[in-house]
N, C-alpha and C. Protein backbone atom coordinates (compact mmCIF):
# COMPACT_ATOMS: atom_id res chain seq x y z
N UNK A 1 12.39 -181.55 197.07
CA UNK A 1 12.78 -181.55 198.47
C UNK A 1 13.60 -180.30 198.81
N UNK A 2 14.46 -179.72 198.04
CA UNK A 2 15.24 -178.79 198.07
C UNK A 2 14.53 -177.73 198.37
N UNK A 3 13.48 -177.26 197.19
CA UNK A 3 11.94 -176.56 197.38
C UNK A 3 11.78 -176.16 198.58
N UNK A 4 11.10 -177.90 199.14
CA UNK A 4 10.60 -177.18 200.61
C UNK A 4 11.27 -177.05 201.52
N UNK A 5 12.59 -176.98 201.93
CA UNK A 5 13.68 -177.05 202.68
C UNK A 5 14.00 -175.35 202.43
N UNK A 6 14.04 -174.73 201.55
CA UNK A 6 14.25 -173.52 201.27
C UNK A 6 12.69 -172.67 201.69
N UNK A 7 11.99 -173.29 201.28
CA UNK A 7 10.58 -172.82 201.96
C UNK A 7 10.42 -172.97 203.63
N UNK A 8 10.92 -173.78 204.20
CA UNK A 8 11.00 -173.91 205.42
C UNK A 8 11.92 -173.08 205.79
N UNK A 9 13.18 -173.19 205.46
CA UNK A 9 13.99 -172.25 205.90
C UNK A 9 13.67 -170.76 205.47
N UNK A 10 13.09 -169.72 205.15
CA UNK A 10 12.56 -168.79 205.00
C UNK A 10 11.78 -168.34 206.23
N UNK A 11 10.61 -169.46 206.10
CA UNK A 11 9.03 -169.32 207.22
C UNK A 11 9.80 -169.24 208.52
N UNK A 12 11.41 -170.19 208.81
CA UNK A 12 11.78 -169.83 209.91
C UNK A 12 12.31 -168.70 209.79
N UNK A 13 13.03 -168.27 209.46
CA UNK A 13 13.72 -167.16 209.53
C UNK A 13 12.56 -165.79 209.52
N UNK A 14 11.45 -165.68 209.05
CA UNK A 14 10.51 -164.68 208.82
C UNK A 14 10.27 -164.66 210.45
N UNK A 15 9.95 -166.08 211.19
CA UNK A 15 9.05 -166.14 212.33
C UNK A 15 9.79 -165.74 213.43
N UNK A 16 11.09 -165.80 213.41
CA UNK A 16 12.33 -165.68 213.96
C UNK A 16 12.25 -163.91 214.41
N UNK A 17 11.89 -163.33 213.13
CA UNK A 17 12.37 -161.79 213.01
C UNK A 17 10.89 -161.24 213.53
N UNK A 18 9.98 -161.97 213.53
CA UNK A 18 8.52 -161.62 214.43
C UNK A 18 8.57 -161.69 215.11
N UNK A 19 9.24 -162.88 215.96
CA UNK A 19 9.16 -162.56 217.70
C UNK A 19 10.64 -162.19 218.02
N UNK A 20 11.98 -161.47 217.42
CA UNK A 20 12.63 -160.70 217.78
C UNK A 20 11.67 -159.42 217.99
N UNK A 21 10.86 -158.87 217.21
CA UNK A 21 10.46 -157.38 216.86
C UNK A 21 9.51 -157.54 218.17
N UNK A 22 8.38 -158.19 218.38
CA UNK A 22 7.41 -158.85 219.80
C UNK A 22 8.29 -158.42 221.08
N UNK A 23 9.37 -159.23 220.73
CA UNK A 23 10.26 -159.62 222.28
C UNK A 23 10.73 -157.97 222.28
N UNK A 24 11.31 -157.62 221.78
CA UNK A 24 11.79 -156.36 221.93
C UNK A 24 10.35 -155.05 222.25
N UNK A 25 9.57 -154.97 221.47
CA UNK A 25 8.35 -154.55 221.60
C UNK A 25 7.90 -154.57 223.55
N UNK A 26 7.96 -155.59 223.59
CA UNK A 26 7.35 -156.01 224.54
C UNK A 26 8.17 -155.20 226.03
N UNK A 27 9.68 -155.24 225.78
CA UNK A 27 10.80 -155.31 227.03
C UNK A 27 10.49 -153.92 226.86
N UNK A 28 10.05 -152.82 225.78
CA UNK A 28 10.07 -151.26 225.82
C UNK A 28 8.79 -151.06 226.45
N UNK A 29 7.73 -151.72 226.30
CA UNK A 29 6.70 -151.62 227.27
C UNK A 29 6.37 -152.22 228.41
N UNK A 30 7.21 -153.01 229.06
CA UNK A 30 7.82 -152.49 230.47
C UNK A 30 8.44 -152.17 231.06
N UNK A 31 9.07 -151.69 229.98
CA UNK A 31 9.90 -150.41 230.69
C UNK A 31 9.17 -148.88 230.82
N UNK A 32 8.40 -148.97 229.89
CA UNK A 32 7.50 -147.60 230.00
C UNK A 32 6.35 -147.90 231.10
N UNK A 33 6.25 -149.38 231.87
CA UNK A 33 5.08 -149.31 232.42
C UNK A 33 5.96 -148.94 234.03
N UNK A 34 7.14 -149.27 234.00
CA UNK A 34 8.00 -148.99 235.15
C UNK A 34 8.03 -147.45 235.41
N UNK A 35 8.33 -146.75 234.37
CA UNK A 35 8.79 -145.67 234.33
C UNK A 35 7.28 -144.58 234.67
N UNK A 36 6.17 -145.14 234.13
CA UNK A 36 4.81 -144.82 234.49
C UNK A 36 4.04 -144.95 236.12
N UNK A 37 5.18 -146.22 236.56
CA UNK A 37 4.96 -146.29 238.25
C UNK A 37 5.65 -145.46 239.04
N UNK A 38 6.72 -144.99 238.20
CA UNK A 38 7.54 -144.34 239.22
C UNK A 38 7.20 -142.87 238.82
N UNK A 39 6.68 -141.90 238.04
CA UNK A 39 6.42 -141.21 237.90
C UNK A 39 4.95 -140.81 238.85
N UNK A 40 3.94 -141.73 238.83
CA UNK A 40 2.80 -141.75 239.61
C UNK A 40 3.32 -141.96 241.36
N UNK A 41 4.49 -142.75 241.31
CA UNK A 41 4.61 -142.80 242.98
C UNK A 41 5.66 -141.30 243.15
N UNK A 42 5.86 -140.52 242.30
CA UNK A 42 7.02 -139.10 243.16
C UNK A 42 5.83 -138.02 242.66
N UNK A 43 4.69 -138.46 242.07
CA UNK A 43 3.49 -137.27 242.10
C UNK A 43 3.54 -135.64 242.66
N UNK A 44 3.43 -136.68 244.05
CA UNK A 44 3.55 -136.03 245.25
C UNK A 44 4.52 -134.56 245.64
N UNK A 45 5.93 -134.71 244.49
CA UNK A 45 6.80 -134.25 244.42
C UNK A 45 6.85 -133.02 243.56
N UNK A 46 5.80 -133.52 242.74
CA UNK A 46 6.15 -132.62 241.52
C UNK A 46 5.18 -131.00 241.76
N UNK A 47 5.80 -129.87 241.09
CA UNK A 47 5.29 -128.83 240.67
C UNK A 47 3.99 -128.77 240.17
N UNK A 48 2.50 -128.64 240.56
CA UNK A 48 1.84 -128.56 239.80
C UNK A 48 1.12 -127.25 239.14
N UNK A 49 0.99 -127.09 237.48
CA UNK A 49 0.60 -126.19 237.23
C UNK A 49 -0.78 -126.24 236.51
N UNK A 50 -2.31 -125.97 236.64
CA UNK A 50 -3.35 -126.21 236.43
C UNK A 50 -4.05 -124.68 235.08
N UNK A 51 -4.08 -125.14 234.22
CA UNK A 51 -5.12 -123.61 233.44
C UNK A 51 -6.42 -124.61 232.81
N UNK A 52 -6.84 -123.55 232.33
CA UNK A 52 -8.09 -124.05 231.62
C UNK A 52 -8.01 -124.18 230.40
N UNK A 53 -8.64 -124.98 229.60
CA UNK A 53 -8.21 -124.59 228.51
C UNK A 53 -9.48 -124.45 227.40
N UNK A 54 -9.19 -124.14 226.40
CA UNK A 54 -10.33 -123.00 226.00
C UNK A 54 -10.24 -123.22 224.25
N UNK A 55 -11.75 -123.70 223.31
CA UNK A 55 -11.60 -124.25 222.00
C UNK A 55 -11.84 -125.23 221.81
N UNK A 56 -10.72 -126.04 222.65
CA UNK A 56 -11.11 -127.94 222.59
C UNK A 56 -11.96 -129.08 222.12
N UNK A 57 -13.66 -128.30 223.48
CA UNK A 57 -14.83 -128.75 223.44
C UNK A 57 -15.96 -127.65 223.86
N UNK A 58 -16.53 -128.33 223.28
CA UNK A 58 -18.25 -127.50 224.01
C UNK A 58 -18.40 -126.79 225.16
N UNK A 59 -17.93 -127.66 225.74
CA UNK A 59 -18.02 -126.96 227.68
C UNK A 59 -16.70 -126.70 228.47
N UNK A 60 -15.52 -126.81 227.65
CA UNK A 60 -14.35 -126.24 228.00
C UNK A 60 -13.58 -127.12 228.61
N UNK A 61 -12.53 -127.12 229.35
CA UNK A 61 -11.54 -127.94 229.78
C UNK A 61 -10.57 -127.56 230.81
N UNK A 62 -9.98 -128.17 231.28
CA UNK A 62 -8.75 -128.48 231.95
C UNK A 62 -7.61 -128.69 231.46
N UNK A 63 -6.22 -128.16 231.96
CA UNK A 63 -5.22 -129.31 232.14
C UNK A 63 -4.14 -128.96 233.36
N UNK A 64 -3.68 -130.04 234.53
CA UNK A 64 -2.95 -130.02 235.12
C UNK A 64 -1.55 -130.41 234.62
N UNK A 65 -0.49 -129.87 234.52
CA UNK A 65 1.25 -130.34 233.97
C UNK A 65 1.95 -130.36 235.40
N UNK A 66 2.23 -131.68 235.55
CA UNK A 66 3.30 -131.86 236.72
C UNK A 66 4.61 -131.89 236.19
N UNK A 67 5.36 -131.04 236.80
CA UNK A 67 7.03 -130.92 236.11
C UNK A 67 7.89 -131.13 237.57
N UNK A 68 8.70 -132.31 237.03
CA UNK A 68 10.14 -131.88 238.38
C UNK A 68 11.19 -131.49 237.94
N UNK A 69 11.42 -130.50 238.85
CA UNK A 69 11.87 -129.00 238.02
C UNK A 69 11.04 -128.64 236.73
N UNK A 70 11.91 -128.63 235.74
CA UNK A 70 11.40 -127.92 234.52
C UNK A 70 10.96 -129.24 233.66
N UNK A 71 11.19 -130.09 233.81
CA UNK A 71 10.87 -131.53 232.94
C UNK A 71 9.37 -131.59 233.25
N UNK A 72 8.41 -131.44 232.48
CA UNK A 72 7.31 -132.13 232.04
C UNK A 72 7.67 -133.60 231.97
N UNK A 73 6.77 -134.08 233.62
CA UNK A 73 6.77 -135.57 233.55
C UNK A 73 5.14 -136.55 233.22
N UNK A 74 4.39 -135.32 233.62
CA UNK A 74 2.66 -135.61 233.56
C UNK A 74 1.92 -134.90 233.10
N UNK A 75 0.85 -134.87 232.66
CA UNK A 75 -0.03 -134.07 231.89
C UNK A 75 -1.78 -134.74 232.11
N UNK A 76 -2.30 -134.06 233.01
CA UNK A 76 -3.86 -134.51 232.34
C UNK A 76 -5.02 -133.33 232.16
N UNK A 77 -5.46 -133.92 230.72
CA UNK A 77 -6.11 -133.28 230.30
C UNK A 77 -7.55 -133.57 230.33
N UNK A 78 -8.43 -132.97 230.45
CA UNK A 78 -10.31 -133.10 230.85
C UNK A 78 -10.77 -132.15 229.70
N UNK A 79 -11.82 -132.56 228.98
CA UNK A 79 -12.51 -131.72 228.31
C UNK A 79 -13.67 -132.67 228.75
N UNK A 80 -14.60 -131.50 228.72
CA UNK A 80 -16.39 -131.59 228.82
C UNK A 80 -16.84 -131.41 227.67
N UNK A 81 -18.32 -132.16 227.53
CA UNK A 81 -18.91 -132.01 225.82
C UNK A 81 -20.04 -131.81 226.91
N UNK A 82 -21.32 -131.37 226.22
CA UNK A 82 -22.95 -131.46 226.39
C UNK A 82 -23.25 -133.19 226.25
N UNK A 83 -22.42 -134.12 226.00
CA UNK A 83 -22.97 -135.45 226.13
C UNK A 83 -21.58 -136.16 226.20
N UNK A 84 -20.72 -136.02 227.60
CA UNK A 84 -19.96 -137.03 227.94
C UNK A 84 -18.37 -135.86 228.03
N UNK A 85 -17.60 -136.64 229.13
CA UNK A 85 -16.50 -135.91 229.00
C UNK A 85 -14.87 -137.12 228.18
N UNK A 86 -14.04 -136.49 228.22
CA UNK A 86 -12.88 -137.31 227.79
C UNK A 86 -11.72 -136.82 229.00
N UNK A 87 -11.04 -137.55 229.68
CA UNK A 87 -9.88 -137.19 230.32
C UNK A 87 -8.50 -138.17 230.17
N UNK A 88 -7.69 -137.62 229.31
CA UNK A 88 -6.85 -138.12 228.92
C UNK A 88 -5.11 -137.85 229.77
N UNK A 89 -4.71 -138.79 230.22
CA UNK A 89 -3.43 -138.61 230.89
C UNK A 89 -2.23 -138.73 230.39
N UNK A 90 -1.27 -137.94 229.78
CA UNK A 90 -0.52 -138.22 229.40
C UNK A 90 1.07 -138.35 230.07
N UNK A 91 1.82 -139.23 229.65
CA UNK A 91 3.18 -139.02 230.76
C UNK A 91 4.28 -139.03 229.67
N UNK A 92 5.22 -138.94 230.69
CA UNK A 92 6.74 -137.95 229.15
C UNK A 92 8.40 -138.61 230.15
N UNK A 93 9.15 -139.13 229.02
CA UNK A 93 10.26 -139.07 230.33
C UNK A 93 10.92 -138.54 228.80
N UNK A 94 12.15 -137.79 229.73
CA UNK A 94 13.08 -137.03 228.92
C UNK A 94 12.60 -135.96 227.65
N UNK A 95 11.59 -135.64 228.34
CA UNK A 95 10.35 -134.79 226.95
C UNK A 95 9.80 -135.43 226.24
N UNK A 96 9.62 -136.89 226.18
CA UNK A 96 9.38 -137.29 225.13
C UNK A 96 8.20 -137.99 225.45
N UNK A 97 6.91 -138.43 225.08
CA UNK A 97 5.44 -138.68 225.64
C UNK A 97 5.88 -139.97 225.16
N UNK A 98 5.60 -140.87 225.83
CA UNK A 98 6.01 -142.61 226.53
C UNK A 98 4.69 -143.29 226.42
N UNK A 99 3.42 -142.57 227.67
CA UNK A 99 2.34 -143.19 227.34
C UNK A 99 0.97 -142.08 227.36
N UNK A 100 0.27 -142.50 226.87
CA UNK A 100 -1.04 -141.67 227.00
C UNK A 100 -2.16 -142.90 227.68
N UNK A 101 -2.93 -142.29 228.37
CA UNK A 101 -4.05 -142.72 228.77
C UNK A 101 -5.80 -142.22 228.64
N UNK A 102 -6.30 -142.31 227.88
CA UNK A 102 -7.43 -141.77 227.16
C UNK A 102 -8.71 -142.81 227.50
N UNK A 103 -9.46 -141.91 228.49
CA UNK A 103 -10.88 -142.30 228.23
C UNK A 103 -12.34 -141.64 228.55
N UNK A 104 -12.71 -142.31 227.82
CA UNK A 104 -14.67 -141.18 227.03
C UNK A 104 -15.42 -142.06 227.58
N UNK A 105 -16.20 -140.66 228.52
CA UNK A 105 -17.10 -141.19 229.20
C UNK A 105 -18.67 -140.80 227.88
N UNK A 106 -19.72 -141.33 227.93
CA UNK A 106 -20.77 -140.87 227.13
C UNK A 106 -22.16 -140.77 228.40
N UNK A 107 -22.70 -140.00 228.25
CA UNK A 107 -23.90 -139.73 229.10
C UNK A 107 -25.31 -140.35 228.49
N UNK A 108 -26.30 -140.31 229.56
CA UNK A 108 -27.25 -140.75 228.84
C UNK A 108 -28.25 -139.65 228.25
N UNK A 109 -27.90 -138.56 229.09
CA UNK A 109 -28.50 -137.03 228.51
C UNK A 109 -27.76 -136.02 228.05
N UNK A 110 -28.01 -135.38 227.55
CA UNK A 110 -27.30 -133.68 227.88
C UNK A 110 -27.00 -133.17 229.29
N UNK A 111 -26.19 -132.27 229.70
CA UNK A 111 -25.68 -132.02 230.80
C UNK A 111 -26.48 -130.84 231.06
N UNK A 112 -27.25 -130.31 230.15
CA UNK A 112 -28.16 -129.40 230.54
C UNK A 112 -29.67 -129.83 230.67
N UNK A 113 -29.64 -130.96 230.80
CA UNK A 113 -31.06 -131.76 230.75
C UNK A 113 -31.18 -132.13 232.26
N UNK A 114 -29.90 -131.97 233.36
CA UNK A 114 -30.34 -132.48 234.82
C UNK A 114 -29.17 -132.93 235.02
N UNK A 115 -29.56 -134.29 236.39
CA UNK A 115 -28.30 -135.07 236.47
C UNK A 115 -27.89 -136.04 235.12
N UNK A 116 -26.98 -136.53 234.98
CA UNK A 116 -26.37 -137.50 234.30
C UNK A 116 -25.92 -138.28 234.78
N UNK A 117 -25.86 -139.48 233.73
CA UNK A 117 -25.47 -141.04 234.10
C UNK A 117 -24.65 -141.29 232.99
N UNK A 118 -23.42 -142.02 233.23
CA UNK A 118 -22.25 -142.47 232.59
C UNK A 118 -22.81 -143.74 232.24
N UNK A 119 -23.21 -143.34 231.13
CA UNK A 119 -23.87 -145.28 229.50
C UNK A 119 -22.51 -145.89 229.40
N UNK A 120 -21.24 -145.31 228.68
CA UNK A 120 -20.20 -146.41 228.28
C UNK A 120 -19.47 -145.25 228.59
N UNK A 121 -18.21 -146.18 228.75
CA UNK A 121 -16.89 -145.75 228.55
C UNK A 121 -15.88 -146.50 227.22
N UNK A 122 -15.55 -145.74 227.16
CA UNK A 122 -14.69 -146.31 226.51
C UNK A 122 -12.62 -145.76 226.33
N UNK A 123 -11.78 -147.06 226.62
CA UNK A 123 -10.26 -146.68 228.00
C UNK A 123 -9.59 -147.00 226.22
N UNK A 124 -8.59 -146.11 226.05
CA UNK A 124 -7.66 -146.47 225.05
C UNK A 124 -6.48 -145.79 225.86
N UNK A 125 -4.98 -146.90 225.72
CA UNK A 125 -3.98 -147.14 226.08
C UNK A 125 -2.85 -147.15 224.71
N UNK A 126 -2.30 -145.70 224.58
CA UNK A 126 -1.19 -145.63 223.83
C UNK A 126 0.32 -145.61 224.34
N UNK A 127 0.92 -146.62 223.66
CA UNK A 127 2.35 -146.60 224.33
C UNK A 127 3.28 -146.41 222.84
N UNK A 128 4.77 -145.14 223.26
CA UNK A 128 5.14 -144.12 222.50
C UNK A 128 6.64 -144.93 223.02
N UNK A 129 7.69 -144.95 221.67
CA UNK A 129 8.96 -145.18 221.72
C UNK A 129 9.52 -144.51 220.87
N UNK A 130 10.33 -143.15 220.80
CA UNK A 130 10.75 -142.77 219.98
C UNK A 130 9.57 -141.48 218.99
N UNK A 131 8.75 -141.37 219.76
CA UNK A 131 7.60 -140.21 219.14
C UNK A 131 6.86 -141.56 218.02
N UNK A 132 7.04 -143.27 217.74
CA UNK A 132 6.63 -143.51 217.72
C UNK A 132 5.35 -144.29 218.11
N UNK A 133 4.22 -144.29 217.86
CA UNK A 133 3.01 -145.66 218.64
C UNK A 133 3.61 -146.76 218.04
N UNK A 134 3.58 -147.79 219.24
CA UNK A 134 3.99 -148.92 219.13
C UNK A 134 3.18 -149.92 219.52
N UNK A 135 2.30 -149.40 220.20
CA UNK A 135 1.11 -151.00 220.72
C UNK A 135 -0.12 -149.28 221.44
N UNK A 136 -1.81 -149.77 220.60
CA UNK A 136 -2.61 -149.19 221.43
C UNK A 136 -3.64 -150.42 221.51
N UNK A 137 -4.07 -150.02 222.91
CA UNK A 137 -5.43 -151.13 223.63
C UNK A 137 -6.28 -150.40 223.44
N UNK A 138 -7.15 -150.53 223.02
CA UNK A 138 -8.75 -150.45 223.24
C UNK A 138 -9.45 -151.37 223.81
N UNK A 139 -10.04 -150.54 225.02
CA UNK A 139 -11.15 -151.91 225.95
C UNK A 139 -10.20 -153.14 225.81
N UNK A 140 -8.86 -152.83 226.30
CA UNK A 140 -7.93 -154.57 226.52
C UNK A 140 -7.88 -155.33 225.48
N UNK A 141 -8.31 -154.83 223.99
CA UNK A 141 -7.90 -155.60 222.74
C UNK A 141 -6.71 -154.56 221.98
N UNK A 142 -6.01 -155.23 221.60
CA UNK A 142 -4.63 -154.44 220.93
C UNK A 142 -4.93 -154.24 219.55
N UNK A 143 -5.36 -152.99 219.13
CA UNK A 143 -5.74 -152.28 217.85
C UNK A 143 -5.03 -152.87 216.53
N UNK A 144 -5.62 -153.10 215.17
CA UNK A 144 -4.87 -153.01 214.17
C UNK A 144 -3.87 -152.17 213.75
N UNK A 145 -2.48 -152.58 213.82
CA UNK A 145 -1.16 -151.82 213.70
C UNK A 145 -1.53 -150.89 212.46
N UNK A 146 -2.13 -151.37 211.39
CA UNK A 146 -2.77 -150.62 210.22
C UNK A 146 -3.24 -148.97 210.71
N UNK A 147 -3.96 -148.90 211.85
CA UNK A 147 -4.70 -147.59 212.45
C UNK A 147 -3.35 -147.13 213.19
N UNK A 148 -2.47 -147.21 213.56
CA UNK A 148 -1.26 -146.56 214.34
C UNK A 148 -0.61 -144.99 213.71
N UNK A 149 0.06 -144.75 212.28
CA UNK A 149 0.23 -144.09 211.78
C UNK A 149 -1.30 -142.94 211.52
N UNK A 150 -2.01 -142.69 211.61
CA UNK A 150 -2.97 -141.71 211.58
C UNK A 150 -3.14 -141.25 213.11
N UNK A 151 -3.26 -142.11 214.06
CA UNK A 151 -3.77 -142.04 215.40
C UNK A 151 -2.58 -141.53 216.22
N UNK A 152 -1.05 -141.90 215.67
CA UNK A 152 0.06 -141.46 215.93
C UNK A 152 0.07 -140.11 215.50
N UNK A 153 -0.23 -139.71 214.63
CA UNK A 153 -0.32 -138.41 214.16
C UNK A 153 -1.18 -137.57 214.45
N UNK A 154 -2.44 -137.76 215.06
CA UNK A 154 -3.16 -137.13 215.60
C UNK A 154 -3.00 -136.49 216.93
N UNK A 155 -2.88 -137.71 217.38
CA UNK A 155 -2.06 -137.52 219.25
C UNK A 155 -0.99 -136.53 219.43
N UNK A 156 0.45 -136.73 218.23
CA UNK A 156 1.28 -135.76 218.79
C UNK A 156 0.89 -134.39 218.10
N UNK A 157 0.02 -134.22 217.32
CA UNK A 157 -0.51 -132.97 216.69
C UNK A 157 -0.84 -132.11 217.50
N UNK A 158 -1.65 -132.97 218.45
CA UNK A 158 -2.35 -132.34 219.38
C UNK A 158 -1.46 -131.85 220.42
N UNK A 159 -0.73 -132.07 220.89
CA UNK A 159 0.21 -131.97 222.10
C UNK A 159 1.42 -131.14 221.57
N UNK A 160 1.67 -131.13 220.79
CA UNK A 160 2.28 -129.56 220.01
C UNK A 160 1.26 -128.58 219.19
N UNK A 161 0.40 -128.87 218.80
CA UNK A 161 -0.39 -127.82 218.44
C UNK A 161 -1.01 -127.00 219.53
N UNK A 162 -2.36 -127.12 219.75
CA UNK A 162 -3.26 -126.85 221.02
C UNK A 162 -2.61 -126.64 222.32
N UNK A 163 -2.27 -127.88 222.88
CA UNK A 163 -1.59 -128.14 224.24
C UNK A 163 -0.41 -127.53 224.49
N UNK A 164 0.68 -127.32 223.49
CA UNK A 164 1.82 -127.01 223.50
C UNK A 164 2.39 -127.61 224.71
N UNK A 165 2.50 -129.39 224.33
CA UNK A 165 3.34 -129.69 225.44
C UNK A 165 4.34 -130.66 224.96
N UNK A 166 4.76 -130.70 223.64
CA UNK A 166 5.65 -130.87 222.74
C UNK A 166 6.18 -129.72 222.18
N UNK A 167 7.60 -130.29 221.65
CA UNK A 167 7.64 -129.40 220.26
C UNK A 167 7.83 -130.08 219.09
């Protein structure tokens, strides 16, 4: 009896420290979804600076950086392929990238074959605390935490490497 009383008391205490880490998890991503509304509603406000950008992809790219004042608060980026584009949005408070918004369109032809038609998309939703990923959606299912550390590392690679919109 002692046994399972110590076994019970454990499983609580484990389940306890899962939905502390959840609950907390959770209150930082709405706070980043707040901070993502209010950044999209002063848009309007911000500095915009637009280049092209060049390497990326096949058919070249975009990116617009909205800054108020000198703070990088927005970022979106467009690259074109010969079969589908990607335009990924990224947002930053205090320099620091909060959330990304990423999604791939796929065509049903080549872009040099005529018009095109958008086959799938596919929307991935990264949310950033601390330069860490903490929760990504794909198509509205929440990814294996297992894939976070590579995909985390890819993302900010990119945004200080290429983009230079980190350091």
């Amino acid at each position: 009896m002692k046994h399972l009383s110590f076994c019970l008391l454990i499983l609580l205490a484990a389940c306890t420290d899962i939905f502390a880490q959840t609950g907390k998890e959770e209150s930082i991503i709405l706070d980043i979804r707040k901070e993502f509304t209010a950044i999209n509603a002063a848009e309007k406000k911000y500095k915009v600076l637009a280049s092209e950008v060049e390497g990326l992809s096949t058919e070249g790219g975009d990116i617009k950086k909205y800054y108020d004042s000198t703070e990088l608060k927005k970022a979106i980026l467009t690259l074109y392929g010969e079969s589908g584009k990607m335009i990924v949005d990224y947002y930053f408070s205090n320099n620091n990238l909060i959330f990304a918004f990423e999604k791939n369109e796929s065509y049903d032809k080549l872009i040099y074959q005529g018009k095109v038609k958008v086959v799938s998309t596919i929307e991935n939703r990264f949310y950033f605390d601390k330069k860490k990923l903490i929760r990504w959606v794909q198509d509205k299912k929440i990814k294996d935490k297992s894939l976070y550390p590579a995909r985390e590392q890819e993302i900010l690679a990119d945004l200080a490497g290429d983009l230079k919109l980190i350091e």
